[in-house]
PDB file of N, CA and C in Angstrom:
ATOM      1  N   UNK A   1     -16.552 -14.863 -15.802  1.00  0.00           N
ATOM      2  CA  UNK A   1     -17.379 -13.726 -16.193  1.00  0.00           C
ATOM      3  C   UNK A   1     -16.976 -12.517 -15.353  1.00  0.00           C
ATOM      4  N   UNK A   2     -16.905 -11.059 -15.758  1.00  0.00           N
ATOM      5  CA  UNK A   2     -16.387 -10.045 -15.038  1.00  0.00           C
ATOM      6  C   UNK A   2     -17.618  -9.668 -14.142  1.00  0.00           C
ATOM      7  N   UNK A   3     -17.325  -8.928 -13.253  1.00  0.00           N
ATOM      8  CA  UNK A   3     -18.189  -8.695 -12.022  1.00  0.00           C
ATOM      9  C   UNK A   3     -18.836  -8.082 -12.652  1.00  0.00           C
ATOM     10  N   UNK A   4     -19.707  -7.593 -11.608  1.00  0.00           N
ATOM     11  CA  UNK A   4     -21.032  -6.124 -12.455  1.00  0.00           C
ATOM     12  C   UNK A   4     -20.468  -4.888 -12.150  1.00  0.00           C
ATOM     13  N   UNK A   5     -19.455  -4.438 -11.281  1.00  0.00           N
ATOM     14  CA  UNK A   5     -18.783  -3.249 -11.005  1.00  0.00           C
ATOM     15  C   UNK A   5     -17.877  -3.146 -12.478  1.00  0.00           C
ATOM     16  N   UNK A   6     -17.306  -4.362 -13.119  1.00  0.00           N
ATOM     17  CA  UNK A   6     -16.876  -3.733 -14.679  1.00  0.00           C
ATOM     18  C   UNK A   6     -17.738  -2.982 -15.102  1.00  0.00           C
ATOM     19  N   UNK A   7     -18.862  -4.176 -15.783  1.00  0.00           N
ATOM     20  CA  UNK A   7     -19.580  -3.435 -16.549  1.00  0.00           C
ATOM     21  C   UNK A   7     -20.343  -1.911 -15.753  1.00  0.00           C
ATOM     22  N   UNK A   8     -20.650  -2.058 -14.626  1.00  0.00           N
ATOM     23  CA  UNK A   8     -21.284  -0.798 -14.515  1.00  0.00           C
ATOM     24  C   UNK A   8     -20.433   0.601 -14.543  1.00  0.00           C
ATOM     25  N   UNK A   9     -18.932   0.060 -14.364  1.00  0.00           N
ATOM     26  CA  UNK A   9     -18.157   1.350 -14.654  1.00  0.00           C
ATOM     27  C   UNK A   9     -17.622   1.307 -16.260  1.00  0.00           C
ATOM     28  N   UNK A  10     -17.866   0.263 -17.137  1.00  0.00           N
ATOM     29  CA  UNK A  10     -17.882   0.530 -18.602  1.00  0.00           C
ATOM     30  C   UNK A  10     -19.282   1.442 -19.056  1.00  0.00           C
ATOM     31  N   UNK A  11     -20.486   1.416 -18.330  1.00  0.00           N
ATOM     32  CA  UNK A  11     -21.213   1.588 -18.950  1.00  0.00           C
ATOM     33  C   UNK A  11     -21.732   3.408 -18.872  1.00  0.00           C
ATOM     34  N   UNK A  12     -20.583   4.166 -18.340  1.00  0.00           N
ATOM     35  CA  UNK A  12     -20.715   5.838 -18.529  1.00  0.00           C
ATOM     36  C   UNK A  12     -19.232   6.215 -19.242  1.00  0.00           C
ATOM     37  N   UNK A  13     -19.634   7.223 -20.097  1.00  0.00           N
ATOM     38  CA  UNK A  13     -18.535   7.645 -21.280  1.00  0.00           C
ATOM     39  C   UNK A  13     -17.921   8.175 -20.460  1.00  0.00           C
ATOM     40  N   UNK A  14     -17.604   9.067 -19.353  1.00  0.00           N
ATOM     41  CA  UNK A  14     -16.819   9.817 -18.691  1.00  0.00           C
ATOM     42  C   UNK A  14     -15.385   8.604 -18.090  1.00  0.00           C
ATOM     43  N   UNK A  15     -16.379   7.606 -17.775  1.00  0.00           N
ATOM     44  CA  UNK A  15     -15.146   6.279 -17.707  1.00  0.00           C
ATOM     45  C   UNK A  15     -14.646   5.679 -18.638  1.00  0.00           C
ATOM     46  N   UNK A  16     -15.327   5.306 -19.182  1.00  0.00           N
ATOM     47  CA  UNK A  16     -14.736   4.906 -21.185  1.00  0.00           C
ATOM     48  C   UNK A  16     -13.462   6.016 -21.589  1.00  0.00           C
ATOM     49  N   UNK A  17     -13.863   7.060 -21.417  1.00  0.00           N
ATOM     50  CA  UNK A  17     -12.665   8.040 -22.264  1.00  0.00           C
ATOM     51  C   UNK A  17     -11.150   7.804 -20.772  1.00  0.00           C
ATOM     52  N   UNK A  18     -11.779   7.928 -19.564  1.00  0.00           N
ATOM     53  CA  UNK A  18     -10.749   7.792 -18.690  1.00  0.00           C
ATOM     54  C   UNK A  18      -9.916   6.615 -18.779  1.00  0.00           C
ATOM     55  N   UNK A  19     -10.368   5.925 -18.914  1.00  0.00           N
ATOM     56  CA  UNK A  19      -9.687   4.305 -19.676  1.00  0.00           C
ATOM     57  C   UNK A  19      -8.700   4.469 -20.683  1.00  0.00           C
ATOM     58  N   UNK A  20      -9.698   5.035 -22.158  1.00  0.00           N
ATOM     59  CA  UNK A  20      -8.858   5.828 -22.706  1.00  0.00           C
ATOM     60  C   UNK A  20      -7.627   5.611 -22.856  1.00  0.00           C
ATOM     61  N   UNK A  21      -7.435   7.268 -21.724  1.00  0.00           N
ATOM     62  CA  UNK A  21      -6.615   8.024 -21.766  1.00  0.00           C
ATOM     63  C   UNK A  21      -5.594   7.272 -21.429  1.00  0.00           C
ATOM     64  N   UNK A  22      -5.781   6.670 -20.019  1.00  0.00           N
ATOM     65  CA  UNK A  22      -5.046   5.608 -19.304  1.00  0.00           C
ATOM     66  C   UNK A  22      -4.159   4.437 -20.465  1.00  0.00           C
ATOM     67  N   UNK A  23      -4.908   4.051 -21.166  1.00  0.00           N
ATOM     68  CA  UNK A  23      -4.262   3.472 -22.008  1.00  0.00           C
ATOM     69  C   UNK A  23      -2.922   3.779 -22.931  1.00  0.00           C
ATOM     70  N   UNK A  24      -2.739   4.862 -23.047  1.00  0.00           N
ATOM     71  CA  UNK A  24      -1.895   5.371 -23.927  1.00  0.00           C
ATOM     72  C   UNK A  24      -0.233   5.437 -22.159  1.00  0.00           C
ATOM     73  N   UNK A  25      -0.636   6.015 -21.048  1.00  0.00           N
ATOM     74  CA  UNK A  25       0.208   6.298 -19.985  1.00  0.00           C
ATOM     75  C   UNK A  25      -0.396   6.753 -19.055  1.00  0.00           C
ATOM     76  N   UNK A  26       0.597   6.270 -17.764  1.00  0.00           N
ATOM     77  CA  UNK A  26      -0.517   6.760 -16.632  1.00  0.00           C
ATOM     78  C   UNK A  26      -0.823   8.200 -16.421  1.00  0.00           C
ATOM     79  N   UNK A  27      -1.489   8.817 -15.529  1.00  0.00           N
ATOM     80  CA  UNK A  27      -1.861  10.167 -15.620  1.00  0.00           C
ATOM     81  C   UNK A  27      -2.315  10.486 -13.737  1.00  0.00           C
ATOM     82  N   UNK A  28      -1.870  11.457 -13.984  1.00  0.00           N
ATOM     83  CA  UNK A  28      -2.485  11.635 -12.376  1.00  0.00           C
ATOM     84  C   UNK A  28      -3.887  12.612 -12.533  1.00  0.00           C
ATOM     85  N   UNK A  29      -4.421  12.501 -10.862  1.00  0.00           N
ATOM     86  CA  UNK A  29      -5.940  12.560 -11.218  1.00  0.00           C
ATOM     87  C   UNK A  29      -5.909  14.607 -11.782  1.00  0.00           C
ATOM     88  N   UNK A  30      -4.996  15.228 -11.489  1.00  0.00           N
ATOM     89  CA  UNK A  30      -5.062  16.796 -12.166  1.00  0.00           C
ATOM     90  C   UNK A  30      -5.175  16.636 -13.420  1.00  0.00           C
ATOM     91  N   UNK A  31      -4.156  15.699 -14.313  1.00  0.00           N
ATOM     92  CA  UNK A  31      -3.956  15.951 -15.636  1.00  0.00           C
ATOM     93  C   UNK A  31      -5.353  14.980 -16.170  1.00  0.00           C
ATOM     94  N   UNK A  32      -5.699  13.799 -15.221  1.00  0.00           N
ATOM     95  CA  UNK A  32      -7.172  13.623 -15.959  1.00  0.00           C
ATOM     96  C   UNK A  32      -8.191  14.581 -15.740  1.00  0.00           C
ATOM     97  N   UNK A  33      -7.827  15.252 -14.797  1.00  0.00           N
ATOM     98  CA  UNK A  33      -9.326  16.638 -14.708  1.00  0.00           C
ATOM     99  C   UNK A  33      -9.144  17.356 -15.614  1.00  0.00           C
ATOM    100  N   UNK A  34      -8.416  17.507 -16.192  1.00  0.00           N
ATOM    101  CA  UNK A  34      -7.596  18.727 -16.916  1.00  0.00           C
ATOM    102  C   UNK A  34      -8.954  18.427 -18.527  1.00  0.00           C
ATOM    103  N   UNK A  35      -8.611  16.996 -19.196  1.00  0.00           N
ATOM    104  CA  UNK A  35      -9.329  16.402 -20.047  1.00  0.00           C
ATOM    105  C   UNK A  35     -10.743  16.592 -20.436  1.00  0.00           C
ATOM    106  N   UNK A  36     -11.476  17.259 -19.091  1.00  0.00           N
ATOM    107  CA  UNK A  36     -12.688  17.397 -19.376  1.00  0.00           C
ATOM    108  C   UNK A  36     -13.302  18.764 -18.407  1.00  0.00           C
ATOM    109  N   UNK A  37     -14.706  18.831 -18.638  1.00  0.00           N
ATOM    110  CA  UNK A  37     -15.296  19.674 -18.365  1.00  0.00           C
ATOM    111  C   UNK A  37     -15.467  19.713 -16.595  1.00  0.00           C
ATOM    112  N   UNK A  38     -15.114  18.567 -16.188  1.00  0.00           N
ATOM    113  CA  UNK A  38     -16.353  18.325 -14.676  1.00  0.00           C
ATOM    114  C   UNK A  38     -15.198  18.926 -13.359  1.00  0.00           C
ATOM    115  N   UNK A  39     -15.745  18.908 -12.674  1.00  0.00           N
ATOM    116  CA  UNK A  39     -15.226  19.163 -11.250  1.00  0.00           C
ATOM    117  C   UNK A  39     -13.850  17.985 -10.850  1.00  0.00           C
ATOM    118  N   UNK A  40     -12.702  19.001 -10.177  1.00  0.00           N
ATOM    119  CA  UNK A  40     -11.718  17.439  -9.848  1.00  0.00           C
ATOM    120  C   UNK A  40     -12.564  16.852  -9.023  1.00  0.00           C
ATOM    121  N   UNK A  41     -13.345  16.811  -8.282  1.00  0.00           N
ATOM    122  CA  UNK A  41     -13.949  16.095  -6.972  1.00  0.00           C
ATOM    123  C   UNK A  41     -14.776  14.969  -7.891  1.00  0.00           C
ATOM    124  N   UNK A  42     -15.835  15.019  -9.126  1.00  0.00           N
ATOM    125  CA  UNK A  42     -16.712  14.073 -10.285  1.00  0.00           C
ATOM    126  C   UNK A  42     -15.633  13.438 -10.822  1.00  0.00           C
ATOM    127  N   UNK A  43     -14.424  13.765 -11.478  1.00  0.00           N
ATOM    128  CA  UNK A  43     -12.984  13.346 -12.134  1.00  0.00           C
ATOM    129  C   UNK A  43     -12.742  12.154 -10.916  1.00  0.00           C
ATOM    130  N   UNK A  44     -12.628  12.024  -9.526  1.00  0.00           N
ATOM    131  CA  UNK A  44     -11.998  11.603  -7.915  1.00  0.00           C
ATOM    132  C   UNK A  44     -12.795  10.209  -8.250  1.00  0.00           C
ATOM    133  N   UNK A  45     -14.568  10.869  -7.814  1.00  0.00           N
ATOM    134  CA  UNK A  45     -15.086   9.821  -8.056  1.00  0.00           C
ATOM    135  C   UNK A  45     -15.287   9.137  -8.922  1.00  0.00           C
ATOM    136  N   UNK A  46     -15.538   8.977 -10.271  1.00  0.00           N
ATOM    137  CA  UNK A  46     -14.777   8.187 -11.378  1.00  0.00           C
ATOM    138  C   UNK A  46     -13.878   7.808 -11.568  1.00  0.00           C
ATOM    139  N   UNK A  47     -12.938   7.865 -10.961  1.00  0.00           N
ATOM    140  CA  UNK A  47     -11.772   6.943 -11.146  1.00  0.00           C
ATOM    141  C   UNK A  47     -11.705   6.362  -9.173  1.00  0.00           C
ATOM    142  N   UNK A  48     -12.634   6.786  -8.603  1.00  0.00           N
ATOM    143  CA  UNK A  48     -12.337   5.619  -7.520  1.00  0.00           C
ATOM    144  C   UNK A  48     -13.145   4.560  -8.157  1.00  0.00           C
ATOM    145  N   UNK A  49     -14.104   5.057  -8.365  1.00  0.00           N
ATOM    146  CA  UNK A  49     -15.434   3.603  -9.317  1.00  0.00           C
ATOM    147  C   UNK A  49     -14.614   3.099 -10.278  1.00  0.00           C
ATOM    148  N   UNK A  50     -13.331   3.511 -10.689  1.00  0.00           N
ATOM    149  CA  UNK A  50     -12.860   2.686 -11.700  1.00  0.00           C
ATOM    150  C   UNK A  50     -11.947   1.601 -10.953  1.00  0.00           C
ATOM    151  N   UNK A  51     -11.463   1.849  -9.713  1.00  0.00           N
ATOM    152  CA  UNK A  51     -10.858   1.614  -9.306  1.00  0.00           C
ATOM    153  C   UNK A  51     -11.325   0.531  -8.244  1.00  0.00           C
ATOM    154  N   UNK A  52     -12.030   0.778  -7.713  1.00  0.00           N
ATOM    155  CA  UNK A  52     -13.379  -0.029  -7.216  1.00  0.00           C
ATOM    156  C   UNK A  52     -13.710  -1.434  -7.777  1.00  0.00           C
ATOM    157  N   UNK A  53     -13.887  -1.460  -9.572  1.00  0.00           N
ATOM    158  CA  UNK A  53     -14.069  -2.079 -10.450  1.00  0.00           C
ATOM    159  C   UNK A  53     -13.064  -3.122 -10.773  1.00  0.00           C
ATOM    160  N   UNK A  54     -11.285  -2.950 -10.436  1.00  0.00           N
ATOM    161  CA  UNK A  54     -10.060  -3.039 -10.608  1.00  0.00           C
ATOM    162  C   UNK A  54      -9.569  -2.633 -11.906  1.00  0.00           C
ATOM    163  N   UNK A  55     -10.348  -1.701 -12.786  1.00  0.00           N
ATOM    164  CA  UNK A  55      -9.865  -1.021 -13.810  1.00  0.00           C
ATOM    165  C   UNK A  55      -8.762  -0.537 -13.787  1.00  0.00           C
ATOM    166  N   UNK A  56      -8.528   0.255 -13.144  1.00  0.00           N
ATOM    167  CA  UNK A  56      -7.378   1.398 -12.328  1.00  0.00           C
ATOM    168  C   UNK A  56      -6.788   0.651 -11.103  1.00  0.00           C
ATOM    169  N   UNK A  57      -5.268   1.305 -11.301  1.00  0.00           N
ATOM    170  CA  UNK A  57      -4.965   1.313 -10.064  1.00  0.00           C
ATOM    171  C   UNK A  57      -3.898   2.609  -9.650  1.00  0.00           C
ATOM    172  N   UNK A  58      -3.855   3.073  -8.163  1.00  0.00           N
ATOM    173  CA  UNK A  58      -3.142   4.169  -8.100  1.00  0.00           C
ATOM    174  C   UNK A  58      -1.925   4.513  -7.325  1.00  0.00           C
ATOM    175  N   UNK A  59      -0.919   5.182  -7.576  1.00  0.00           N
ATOM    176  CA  UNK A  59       0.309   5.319  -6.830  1.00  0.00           C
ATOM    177  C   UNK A  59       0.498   6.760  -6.422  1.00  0.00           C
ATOM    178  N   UNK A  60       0.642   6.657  -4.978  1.00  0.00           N
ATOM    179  CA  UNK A  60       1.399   7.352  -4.362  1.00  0.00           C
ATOM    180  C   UNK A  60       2.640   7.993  -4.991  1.00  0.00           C
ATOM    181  N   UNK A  61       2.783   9.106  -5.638  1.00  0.00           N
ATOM    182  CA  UNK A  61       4.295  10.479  -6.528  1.00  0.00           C
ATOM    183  C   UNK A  61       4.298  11.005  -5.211  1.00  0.00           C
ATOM    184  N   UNK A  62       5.063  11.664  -4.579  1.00  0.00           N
ATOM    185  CA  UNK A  62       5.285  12.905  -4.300  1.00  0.00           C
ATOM    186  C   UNK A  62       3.564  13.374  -3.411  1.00  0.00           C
ATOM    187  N   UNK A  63       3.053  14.101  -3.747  1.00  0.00           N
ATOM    188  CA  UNK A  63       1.861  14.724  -2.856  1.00  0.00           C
ATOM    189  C   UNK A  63       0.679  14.195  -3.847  1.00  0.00           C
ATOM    190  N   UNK A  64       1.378  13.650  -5.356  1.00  0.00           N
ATOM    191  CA  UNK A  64       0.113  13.133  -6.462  1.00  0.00           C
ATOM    192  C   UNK A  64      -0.073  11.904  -6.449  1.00  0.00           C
ATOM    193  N   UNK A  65      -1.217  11.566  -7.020  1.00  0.00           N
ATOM    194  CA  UNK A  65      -1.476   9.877  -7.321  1.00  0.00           C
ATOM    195  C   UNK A  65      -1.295   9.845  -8.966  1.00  0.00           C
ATOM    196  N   UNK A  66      -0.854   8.929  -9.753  1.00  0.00           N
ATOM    197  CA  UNK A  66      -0.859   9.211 -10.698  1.00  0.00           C
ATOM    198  C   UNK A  66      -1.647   7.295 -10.560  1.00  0.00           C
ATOM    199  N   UNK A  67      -2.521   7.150 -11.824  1.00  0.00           N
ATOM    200  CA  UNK A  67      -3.327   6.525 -12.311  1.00  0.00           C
ATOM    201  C   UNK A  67      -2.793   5.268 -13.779  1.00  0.00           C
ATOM    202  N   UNK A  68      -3.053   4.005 -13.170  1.00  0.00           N
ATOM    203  CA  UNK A  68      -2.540   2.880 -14.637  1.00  0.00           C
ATOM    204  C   UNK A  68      -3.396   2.103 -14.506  1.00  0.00           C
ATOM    205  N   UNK A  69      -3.547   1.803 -15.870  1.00  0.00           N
ATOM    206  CA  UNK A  69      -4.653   0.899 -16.645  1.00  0.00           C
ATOM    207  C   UNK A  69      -4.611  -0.393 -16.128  1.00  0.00           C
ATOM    208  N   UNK A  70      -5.367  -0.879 -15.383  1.00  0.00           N
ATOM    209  CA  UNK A  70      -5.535  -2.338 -14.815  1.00  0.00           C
ATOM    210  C   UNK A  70      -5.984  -3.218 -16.106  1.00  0.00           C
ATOM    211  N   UNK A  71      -5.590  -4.342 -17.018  1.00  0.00           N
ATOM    212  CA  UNK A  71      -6.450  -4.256 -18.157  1.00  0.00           C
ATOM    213  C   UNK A  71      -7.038  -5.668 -18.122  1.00  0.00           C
ATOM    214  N   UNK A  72      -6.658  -6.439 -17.004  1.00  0.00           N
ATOM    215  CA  UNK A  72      -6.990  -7.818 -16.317  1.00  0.00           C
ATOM    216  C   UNK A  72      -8.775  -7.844 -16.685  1.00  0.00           C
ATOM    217  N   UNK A  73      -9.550  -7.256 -16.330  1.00  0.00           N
ATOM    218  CA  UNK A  73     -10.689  -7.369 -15.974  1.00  0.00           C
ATOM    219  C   UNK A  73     -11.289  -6.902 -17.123  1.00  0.00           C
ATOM    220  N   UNK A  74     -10.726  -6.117 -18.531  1.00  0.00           N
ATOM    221  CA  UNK A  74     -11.084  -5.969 -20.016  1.00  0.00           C
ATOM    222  C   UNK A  74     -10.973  -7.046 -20.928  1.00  0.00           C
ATOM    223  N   UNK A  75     -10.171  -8.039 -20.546  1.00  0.00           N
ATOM    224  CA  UNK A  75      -9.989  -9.199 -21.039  1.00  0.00           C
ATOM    225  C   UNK A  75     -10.972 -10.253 -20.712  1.00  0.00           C
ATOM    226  N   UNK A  76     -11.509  -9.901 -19.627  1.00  0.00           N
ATOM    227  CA  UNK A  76     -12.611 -11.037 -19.070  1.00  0.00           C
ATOM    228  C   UNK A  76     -14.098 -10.504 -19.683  1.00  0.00           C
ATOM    229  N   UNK A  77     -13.628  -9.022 -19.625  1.00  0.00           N
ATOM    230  CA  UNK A  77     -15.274  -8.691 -20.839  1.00  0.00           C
ATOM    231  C   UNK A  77     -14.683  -9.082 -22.241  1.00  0.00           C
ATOM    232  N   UNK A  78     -13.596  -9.194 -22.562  1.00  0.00           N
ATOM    233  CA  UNK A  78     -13.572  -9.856 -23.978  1.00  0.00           C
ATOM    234  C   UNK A  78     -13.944 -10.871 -23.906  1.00  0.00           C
ATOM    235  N   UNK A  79     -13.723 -11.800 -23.130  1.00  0.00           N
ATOM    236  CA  UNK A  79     -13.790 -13.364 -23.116  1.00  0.00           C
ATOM    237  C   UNK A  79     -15.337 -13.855 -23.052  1.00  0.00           C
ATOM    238  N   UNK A  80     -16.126 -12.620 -22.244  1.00  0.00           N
ATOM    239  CA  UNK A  80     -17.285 -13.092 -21.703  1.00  0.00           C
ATOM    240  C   UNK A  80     -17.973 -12.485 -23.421  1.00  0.00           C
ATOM    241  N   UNK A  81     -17.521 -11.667 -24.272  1.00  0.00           N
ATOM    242  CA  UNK A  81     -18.606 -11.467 -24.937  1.00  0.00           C
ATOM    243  C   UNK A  81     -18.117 -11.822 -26.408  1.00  0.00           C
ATOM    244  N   UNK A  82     -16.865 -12.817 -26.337  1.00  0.00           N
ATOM    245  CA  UNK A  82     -16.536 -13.537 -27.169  1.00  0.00           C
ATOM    246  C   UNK A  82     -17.309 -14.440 -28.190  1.00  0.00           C
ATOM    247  N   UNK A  83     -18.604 -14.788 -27.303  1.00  0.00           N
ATOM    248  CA  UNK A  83     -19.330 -15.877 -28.072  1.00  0.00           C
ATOM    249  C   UNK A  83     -20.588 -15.233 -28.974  1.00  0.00           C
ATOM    250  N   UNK A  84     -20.823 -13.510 -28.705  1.00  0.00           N
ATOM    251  CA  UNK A  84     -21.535 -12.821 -29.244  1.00  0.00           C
ATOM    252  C   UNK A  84     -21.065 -12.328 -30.525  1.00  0.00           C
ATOM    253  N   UNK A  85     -19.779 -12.285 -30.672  1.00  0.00           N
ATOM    254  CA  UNK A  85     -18.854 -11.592 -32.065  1.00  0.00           C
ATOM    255  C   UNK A  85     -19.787 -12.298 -33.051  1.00  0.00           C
ATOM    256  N   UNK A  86     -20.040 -13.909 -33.458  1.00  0.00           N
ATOM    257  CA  UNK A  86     -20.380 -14.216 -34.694  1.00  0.00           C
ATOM    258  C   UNK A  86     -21.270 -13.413 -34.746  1.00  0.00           C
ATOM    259  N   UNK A  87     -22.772 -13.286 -33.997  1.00  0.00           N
ATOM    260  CA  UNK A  87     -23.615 -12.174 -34.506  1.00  0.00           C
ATOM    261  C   UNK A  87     -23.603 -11.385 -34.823  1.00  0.00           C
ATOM    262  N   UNK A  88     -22.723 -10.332 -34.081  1.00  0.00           N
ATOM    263  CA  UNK A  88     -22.267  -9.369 -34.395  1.00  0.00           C
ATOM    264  C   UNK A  88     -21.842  -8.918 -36.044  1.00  0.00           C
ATOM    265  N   UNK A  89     -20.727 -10.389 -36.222  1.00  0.00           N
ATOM    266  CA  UNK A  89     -19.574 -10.224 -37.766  1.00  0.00           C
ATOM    267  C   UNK A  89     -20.744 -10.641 -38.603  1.00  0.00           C
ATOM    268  N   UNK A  90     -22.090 -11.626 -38.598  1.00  0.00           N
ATOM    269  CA  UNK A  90     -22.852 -11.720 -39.259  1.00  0.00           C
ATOM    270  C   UNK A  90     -23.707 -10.810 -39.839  1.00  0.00           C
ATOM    271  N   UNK A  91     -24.052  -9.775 -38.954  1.00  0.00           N
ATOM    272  CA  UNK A  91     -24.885  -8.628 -38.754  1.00  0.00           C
ATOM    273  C   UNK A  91     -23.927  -7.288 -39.811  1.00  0.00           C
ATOM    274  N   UNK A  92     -22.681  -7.122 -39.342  1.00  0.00           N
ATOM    275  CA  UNK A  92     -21.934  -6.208 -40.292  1.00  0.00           C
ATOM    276  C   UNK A  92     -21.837  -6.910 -41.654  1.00  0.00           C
ATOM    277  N   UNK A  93     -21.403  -8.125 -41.722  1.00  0.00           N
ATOM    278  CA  UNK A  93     -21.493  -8.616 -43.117  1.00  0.00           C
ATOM    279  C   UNK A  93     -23.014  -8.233 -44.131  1.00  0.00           C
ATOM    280  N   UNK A  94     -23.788  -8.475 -43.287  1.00  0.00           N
ATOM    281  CA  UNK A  94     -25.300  -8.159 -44.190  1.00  0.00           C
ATOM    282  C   UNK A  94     -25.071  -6.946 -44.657  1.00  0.00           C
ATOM    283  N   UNK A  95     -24.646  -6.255 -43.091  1.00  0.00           N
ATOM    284  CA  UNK A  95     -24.983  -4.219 -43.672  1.00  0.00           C
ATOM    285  C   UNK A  95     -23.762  -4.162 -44.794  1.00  0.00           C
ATOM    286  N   UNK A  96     -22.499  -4.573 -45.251  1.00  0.00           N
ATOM    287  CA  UNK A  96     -21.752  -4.192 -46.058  1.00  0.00           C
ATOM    288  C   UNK A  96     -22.262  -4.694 -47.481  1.00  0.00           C
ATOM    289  N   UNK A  97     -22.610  -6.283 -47.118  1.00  0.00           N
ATOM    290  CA  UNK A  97     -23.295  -6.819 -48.527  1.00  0.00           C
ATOM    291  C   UNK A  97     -24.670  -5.019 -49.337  1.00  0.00           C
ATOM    292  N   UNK A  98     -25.193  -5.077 -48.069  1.00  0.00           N
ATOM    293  CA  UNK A  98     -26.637  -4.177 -48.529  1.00  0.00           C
ATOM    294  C   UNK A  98     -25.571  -2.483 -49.165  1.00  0.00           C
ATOM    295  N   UNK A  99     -24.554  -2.533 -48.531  1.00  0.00           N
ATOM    296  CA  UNK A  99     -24.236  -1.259 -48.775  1.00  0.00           C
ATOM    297  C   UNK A  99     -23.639  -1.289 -50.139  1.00  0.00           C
ATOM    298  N   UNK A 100     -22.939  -2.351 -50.770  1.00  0.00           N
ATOM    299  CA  UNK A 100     -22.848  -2.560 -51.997  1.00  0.00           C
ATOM    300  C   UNK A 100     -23.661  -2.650 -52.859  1.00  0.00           C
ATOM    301  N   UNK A 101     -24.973  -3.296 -52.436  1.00  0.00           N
ATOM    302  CA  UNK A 101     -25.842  -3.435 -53.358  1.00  0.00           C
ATOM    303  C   UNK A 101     -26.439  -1.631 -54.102  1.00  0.00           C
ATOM    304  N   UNK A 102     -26.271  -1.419 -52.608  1.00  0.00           N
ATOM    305  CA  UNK A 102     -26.549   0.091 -52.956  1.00  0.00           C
ATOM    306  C   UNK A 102     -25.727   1.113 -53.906  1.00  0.00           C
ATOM    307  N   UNK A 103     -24.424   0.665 -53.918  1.00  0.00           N
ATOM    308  CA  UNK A 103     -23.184   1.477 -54.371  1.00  0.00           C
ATOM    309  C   UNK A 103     -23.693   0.470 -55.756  1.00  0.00           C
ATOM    310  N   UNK A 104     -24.084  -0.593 -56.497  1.00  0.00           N
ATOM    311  CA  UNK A 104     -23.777  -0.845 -57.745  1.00  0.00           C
ATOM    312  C   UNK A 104     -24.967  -0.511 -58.630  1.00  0.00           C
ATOM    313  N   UNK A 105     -25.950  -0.086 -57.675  1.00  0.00           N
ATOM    314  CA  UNK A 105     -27.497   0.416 -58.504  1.00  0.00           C
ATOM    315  C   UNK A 105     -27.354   2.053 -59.053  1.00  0.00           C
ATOM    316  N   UNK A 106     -25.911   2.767 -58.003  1.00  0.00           N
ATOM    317  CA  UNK A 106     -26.120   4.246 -58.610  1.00  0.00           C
ATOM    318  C   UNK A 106     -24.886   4.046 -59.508  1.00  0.00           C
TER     319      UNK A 106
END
């Protein structure tokens, strides 16, 4: 099961999108400030809490850190919430059944 520092750094969008971003290539912490509205110093601390978490991890460039997707510990929230999907696929199946029903009455 993943620690509670995952989930508690899954559970604010400012880390969700930093993940993200991360996902596509690493980024150093300017070009993730760059992405949003907040202060580099709020940008720092969100990605140390990500990092904290083992989401992230960071390297020493030149005078920059540039930032890569740790994805070890996303796999263990897959795994852990693996056994919730049937509800889940049960639950969308109803809403699509109902949404048809709806689409063949107009």
């Amino acid at each position: 099961m993943p620690n509670d520092d995952v989930f508690l750094a899954l559970a604010n969008p400012v880390r969700r999108r930093l993940l993200e971003l991360l996902a596509d290539r690493p980024h150093s912490a300017g070009e993730l400030a760059g992405r949003f509205e907040l202060s580099r110093p709020a940008i720092a601390e969100h990605l140390q809490l990500l990092r904290r978490a083992g989401l992230v991890r960071d390297e020493a460039v030149g005078r920059h850190r540039n930032y890569h997707l740790t994805a070890e510990p996303l796999a263990a929230v897959e795994d852990w919430l693996h056994p919730f999907e049937r509800y889940w696929r049960t639950r969308l199946r109803s809403l699509a059944d109902l949404v048809e029903e709806q689409d063949d009455r107009t």
